[in-house]
N, C-alpha and C. Protein backbone atom coordinates (compact mmCIF):
# COMPACT_ATOMS: atom_id res chain seq x y z
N UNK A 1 26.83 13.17 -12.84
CA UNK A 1 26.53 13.33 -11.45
C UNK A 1 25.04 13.12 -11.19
N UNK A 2 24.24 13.24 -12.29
CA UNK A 2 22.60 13.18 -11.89
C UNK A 2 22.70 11.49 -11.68
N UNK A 3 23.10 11.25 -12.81
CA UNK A 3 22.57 9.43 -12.25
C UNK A 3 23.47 9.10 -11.02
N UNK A 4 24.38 9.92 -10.24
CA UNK A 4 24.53 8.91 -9.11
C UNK A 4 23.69 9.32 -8.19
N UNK A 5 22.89 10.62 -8.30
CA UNK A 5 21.71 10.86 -7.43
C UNK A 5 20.71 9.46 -7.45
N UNK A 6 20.25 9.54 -9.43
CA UNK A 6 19.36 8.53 -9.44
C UNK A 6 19.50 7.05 -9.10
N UNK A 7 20.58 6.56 -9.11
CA UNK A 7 21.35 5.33 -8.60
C UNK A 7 21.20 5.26 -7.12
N UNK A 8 21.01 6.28 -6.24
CA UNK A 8 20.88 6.47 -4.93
C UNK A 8 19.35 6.32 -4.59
N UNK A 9 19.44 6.83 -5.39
CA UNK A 9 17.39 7.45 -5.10
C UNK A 9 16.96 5.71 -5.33
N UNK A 10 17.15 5.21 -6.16
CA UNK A 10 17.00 3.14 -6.57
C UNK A 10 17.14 2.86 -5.55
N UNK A 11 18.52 2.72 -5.06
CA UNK A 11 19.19 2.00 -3.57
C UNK A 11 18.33 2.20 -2.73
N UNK A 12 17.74 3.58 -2.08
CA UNK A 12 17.24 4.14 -0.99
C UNK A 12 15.97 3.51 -1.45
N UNK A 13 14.84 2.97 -2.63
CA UNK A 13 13.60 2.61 -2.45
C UNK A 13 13.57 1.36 -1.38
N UNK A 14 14.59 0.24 -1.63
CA UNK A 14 14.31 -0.86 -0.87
C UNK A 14 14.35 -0.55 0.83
N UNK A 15 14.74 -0.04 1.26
CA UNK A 15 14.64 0.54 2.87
C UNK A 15 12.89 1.56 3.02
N UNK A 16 12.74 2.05 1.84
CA UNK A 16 11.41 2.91 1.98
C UNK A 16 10.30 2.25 2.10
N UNK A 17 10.60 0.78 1.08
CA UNK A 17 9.89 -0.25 1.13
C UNK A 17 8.87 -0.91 2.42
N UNK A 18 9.98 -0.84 2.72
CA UNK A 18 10.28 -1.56 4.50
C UNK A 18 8.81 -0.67 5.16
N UNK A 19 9.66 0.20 5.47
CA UNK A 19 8.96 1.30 6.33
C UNK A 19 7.69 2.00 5.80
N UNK A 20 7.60 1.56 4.48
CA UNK A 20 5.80 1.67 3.75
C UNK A 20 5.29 0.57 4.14
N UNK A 21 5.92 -0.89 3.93
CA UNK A 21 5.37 -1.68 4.79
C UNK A 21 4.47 -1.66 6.08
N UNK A 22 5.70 -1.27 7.21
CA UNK A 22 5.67 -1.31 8.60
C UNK A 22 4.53 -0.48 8.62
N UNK A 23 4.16 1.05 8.13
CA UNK A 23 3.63 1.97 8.32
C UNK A 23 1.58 1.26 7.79
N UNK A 24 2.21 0.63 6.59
CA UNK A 24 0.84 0.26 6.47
C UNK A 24 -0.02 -0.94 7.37
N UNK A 25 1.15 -1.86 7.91
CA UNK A 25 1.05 -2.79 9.01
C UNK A 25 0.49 -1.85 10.10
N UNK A 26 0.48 -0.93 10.64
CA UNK A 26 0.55 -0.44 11.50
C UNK A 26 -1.22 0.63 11.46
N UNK A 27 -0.98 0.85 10.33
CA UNK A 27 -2.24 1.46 10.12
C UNK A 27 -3.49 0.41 9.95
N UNK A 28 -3.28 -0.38 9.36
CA UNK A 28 -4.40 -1.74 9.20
C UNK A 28 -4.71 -2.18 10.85
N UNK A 29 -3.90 -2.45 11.50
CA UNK A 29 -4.02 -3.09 12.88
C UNK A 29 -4.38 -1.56 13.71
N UNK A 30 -4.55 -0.35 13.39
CA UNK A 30 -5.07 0.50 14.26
C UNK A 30 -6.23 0.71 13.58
N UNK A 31 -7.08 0.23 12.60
CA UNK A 31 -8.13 0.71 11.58
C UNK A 31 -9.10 -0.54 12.73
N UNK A 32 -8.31 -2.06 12.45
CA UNK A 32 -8.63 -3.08 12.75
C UNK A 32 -9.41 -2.57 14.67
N UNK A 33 -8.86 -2.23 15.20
CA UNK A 33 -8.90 -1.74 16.80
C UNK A 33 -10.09 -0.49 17.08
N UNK A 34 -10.00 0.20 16.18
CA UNK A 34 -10.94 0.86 16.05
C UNK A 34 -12.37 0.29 15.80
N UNK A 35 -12.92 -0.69 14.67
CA UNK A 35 -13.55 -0.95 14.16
C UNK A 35 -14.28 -2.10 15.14
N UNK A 36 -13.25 -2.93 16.21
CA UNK A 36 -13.54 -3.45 16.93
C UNK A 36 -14.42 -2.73 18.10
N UNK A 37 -13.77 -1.85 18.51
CA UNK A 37 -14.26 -0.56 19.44
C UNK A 37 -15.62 -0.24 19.54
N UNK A 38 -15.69 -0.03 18.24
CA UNK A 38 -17.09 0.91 17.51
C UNK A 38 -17.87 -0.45 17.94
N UNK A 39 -17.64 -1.42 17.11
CA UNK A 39 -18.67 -2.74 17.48
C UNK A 39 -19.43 -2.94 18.80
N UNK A 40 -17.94 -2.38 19.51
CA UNK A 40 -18.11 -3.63 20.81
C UNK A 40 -19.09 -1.83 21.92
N UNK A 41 -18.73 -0.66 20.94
CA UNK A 41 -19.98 0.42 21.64
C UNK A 41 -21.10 0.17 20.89
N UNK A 42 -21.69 -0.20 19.64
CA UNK A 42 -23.01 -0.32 19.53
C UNK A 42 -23.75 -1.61 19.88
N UNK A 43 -23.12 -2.69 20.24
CA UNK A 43 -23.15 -3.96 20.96
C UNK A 43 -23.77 -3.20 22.62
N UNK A 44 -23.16 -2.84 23.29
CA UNK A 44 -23.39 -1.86 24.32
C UNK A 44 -25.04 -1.09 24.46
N UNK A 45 -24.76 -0.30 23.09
CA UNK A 45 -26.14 0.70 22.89
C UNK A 45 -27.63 -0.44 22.51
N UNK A 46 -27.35 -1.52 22.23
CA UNK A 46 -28.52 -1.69 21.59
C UNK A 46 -28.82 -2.50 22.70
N UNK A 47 -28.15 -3.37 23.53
CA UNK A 47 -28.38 -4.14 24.36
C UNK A 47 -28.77 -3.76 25.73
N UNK A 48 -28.84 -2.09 25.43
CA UNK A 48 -29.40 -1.65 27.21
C UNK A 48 -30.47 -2.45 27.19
N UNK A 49 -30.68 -2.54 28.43
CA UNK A 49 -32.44 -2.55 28.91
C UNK A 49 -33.10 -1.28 29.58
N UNK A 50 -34.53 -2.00 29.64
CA UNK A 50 -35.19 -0.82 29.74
C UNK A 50 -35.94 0.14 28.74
N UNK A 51 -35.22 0.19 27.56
CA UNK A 51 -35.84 0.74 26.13
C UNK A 51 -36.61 0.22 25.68
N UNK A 52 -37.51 -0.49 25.97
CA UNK A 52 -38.21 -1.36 25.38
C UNK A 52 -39.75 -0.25 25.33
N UNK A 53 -40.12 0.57 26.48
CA UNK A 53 -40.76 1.85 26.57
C UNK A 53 -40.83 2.43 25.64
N UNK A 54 -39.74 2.64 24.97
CA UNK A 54 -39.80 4.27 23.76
C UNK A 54 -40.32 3.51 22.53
N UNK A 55 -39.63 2.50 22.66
CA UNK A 55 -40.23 1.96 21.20
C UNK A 55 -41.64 2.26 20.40
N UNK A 56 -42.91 1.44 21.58
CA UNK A 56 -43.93 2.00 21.20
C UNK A 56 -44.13 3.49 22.05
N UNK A 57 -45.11 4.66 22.12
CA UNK A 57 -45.23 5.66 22.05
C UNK A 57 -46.45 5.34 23.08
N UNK A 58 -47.42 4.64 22.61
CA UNK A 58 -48.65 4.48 23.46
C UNK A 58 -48.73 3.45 24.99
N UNK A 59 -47.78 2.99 24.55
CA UNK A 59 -47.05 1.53 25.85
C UNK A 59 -48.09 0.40 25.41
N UNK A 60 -48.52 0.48 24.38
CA UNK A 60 -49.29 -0.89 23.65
C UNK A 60 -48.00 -2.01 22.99
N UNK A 61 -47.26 -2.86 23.47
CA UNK A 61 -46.60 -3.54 22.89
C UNK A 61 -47.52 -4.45 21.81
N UNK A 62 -47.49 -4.95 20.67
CA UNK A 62 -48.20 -5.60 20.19
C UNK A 62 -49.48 -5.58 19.24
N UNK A 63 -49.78 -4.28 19.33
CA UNK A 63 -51.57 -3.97 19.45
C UNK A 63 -50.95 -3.65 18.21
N UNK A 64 -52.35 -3.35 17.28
CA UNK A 64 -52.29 -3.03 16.50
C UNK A 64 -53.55 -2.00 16.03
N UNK A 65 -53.57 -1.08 15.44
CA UNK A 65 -54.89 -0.24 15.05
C UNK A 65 -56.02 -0.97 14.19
N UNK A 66 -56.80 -1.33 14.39
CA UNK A 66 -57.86 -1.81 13.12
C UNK A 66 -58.37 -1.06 12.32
């Protein structure tokens, strides 16, 4: 009686297959969406204007100390 468990438990991998598949399909293309996201907010952050102020501290663009 154990091996017709284990004979079952065989059968049942190819359907688990599937759905480890699907599941990892599914996780790659939401990793993928995310990663796009993030991009497309620091694309956003760096491209304000206006910051160009903080950068230097003294509002000397350019200068340099001798």
């Amino acid at each position: 009686m154990a091996d017709k468990t284990d004979g079952e438990r065989r059968q049942g991998a190819g359907p688990s297959k599937g759905t480890r598949q699907e599941r990892l399909k599914l996780a790659l293309r939401e990793n993928l969406k995310r990663r796009k996201f993030q991009t497309r907010e620091r694309n956003k952050a760096s491209a304000a204007p206006g910051n160009d102020h903080e950068a230097c501290p003294h509002g000397e663009l350019g200068k340099r100390d001798s």
